[in-house]
C-alpha atoms as a PDB file:
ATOM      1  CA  UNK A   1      26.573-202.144 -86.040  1.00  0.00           C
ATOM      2  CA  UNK A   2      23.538-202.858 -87.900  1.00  0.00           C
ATOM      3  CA  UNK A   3      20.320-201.335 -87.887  1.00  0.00           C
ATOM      4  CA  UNK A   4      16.794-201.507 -89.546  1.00  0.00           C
ATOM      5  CA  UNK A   5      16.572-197.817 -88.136  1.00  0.00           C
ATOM      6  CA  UNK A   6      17.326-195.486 -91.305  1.00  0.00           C
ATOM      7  CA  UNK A   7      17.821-192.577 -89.158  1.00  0.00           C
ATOM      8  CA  UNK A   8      21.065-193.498 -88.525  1.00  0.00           C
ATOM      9  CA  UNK A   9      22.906-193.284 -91.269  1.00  0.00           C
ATOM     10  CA  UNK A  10      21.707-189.893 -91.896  1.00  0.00           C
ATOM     11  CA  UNK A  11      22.449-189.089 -88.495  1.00  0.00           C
ATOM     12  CA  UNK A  12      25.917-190.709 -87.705  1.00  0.00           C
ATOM     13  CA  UNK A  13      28.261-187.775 -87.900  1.00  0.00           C
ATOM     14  CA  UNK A  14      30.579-187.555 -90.667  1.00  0.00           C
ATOM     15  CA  UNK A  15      33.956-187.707 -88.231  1.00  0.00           C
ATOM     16  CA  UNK A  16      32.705-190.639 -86.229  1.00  0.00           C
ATOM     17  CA  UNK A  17      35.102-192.843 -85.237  1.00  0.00           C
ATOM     18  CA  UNK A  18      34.675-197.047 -85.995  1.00  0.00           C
ATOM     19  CA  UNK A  19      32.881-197.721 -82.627  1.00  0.00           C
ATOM     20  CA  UNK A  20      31.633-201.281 -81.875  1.00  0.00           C
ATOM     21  CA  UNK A  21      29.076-201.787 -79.510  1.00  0.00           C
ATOM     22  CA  UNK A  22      28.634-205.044 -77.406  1.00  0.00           C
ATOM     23  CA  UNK A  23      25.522-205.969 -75.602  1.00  0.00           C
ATOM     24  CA  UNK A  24      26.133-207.712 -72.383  1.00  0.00           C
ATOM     25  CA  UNK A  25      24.952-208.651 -68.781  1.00  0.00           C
ATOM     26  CA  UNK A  26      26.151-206.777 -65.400  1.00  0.00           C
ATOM     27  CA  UNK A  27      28.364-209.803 -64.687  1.00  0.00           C
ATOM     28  CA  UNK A  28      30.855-209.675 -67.853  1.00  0.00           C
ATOM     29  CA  UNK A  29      30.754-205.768 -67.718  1.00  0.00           C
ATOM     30  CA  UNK A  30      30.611-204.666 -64.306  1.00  0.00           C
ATOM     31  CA  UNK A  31      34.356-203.157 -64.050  1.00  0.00           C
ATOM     32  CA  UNK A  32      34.557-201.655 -67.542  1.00  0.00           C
ATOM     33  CA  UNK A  33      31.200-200.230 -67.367  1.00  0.00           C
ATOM     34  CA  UNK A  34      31.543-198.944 -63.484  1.00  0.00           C
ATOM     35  CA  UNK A  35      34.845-197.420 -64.680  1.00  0.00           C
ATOM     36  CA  UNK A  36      32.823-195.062 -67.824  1.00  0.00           C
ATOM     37  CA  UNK A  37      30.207-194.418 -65.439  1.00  0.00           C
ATOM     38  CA  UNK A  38      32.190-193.353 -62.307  1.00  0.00           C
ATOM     39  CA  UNK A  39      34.695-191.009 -64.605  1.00  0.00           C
ATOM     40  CA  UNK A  40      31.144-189.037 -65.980  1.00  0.00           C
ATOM     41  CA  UNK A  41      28.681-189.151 -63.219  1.00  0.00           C
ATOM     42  CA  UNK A  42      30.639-189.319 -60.322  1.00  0.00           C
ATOM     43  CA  UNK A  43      34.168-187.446 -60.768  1.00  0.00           C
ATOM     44  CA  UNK A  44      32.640-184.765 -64.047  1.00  0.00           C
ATOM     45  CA  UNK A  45      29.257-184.205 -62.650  1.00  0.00           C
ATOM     46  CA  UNK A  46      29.964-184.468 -59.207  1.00  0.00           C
ATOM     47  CA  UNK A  47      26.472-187.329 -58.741  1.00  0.00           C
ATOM     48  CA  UNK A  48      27.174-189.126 -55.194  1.00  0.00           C
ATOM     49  CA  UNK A  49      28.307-192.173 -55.371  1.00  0.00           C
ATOM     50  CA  UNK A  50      25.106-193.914 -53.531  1.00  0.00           C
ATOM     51  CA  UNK A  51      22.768-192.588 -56.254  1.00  0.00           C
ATOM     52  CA  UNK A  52      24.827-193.670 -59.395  1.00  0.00           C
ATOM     53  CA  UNK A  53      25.099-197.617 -57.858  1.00  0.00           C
ATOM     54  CA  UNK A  54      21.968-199.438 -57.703  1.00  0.00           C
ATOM     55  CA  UNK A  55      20.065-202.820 -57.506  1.00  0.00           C
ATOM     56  CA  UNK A  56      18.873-202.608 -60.917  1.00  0.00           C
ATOM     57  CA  UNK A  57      22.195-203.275 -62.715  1.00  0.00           C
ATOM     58  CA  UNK A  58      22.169-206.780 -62.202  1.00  0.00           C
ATOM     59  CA  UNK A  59      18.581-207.063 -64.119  1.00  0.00           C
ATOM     60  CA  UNK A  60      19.531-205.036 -66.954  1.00  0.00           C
ATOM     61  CA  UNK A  61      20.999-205.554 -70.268  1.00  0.00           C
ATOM     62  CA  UNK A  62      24.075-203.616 -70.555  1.00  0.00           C
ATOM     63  CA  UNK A  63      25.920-201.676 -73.905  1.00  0.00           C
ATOM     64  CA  UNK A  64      29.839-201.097 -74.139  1.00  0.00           C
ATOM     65  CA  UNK A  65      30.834-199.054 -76.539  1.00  0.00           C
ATOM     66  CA  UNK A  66      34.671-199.864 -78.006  1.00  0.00           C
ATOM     67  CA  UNK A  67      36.700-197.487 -79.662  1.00  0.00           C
ATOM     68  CA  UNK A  68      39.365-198.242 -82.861  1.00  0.00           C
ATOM     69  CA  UNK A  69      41.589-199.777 -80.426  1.00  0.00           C
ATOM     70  CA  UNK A  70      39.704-201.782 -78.442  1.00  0.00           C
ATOM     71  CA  UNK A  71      38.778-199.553 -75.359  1.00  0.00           C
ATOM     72  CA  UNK A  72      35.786-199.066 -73.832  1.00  0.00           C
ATOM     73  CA  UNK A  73      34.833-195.210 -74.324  1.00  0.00           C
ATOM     74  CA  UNK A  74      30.975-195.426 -73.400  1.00  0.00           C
ATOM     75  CA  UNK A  75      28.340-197.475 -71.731  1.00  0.00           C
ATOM     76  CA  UNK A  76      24.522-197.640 -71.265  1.00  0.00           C
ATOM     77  CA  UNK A  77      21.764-200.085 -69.809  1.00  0.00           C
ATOM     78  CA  UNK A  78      18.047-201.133 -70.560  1.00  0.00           C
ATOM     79  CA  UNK A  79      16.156-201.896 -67.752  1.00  0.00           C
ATOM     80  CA  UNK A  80      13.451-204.544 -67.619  1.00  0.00           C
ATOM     81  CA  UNK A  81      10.844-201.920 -68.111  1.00  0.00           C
ATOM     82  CA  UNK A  82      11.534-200.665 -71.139  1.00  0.00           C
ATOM     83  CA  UNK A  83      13.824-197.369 -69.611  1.00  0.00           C
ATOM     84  CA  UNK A  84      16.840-196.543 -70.827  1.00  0.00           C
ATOM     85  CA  UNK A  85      19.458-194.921 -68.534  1.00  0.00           C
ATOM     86  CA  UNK A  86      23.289-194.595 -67.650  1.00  0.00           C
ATOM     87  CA  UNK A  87      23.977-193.545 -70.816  1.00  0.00           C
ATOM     88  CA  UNK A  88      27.636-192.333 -70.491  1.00  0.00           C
ATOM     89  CA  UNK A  89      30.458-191.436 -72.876  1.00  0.00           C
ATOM     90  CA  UNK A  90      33.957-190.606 -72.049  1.00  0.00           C
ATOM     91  CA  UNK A  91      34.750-186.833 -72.640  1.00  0.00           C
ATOM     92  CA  UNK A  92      37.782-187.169 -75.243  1.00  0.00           C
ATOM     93  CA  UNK A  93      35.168-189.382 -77.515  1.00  0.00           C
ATOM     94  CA  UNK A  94      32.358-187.464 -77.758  1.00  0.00           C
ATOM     95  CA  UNK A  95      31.005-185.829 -80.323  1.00  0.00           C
ATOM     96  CA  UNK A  96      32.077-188.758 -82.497  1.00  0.00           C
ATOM     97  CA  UNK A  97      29.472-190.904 -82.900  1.00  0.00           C
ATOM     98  CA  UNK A  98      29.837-193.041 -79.710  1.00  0.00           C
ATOM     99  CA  UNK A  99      26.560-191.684 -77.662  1.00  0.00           C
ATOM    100  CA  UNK A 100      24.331-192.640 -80.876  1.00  0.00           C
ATOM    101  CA  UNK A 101      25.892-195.615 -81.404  1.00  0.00           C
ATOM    102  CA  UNK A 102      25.253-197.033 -77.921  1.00  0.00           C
ATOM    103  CA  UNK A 103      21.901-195.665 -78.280  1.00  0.00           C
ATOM    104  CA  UNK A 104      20.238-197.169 -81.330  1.00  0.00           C
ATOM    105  CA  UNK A 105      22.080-201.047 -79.768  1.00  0.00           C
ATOM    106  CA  UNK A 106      19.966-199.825 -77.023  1.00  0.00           C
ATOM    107  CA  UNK A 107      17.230-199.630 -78.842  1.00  0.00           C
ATOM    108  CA  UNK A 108      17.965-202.712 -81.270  1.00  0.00           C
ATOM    109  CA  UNK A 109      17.933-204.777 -77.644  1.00  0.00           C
ATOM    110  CA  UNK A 110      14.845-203.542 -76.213  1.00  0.00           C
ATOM    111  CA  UNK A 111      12.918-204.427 -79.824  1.00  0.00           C
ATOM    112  CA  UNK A 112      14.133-207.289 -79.245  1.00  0.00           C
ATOM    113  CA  UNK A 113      12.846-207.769 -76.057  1.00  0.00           C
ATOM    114  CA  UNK A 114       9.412-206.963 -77.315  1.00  0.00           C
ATOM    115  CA  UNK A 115       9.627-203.484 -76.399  1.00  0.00           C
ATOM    116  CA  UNK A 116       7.301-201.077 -78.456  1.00  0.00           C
ATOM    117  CA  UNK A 117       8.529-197.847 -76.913  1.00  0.00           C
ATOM    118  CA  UNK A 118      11.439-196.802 -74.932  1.00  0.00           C
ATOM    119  CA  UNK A 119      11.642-194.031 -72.270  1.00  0.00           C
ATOM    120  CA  UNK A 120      14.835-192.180 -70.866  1.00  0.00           C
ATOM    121  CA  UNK A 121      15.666-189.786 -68.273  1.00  0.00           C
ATOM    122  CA  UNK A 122      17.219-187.193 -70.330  1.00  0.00           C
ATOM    123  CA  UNK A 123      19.294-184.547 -68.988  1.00  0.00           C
ATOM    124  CA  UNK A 124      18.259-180.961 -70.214  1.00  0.00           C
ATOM    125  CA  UNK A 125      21.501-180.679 -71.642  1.00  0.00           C
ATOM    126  CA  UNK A 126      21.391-183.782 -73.966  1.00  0.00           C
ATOM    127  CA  UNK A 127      17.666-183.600 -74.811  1.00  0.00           C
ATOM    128  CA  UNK A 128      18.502-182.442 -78.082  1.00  0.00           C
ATOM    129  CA  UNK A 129      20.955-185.104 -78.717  1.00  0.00           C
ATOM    130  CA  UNK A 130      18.270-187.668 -78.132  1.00  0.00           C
ATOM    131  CA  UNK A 131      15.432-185.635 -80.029  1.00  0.00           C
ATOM    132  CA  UNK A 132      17.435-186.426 -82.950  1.00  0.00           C
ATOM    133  CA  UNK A 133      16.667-189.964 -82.433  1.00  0.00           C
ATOM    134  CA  UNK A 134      12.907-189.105 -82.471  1.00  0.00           C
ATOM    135  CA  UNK A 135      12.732-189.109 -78.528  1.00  0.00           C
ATOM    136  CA  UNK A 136       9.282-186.735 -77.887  1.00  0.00           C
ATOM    137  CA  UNK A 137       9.500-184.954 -74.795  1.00  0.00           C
ATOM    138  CA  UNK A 138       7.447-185.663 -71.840  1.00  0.00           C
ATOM    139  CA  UNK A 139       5.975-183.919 -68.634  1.00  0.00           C
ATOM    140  CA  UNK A 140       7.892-181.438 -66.235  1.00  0.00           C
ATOM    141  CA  UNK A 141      11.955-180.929 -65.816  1.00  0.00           C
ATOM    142  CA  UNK A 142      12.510-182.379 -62.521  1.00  0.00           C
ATOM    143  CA  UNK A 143      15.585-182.728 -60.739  1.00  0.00           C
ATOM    144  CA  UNK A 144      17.849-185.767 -60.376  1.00  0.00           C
ATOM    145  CA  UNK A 145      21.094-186.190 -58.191  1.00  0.00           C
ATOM    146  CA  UNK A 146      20.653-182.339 -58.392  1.00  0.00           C
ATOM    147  CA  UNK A 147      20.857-182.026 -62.179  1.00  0.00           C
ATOM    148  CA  UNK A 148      17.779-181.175 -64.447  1.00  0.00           C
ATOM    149  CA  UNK A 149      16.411-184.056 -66.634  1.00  0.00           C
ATOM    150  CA  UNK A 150      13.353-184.538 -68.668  1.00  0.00           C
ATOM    151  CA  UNK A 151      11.606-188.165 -68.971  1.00  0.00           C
ATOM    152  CA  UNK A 152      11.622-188.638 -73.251  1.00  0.00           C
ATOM    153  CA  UNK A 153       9.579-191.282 -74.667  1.00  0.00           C
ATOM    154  CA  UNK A 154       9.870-193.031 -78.318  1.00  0.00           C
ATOM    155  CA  UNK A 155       7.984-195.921 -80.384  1.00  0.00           C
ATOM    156  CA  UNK A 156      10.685-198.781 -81.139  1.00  0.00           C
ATOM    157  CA  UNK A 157       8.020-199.951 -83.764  1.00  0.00           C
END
């Protein structure tokens, strides 16, 4: 992966694994992306199936994340407003690297869209994970599919 974002080289953790990321539409990664997504939102954290699908996946541009051999271990999507969401990464891979890498493609796509900022719906959890990033904090903890998230904001520019 390559990025004109020096934070992250300093941030990539020393065990990563090699992870390629591909950027893609709904259409060629519907069933490898729906398969990440339903194995962390729906089966680990219990979200209903009728709030993790919606409409929007066929207008956003979609991130797979492949491990060493080939298999998809993560996913994520930019909307066409800028937000980035469904950020998901298989339990046995993280902690090595995958999360951030699908994050700054992410972010690579949306500058490349034009975006100047990017916003996320962050659960508490993982709002350290994306402050690392440089993801600022913004408004009120709220809930979502009955888990607490925060709305994060950063400058792509």
């Amino acid at each position: 992966m390559t990025t004109d974002d020096d934070t992250s080289s300093r941030l990539t953790p020393a065990h990563a694994l090699p992870v390629r990321v591909e950027l893609g539409s709904w259409a060629e990664f519907q069933s490898r992306a729906s398969a990440v997504r339903f194995e962390v939102f729906v089966h680990e954290q219990q979200v209903p199936i009728e709030e993790e699908l919606d409409a929007m996946d066929a207008e956003c541009l979609h991130a797979l994340a492949f491990d060493a051999a080939g298999e998809v271990v993560g996913t994520g999507r930019l909307l066409p407003d800028g937000h980035l969401g469904r950020m998901a990464v298989l339990s046995a891979s993280r902690g090595k690297g995958v999360g951030a890498a699908i994050l700054l493609r992410l972010i690579e796509g949306a500058r490349s869209k034009g975006f100047d900022e990017v916003l996320l719906s962050a659960q508490t959890h993982a709002k350290g994970f994306y402050a690392k990033y440089d993801f600022v904090e913004e408004g009120e903890e709220y809930l979502d599919a009955n888990i607490t998230h925060i709305l994060m904001r950063k400058k792509t520019r």
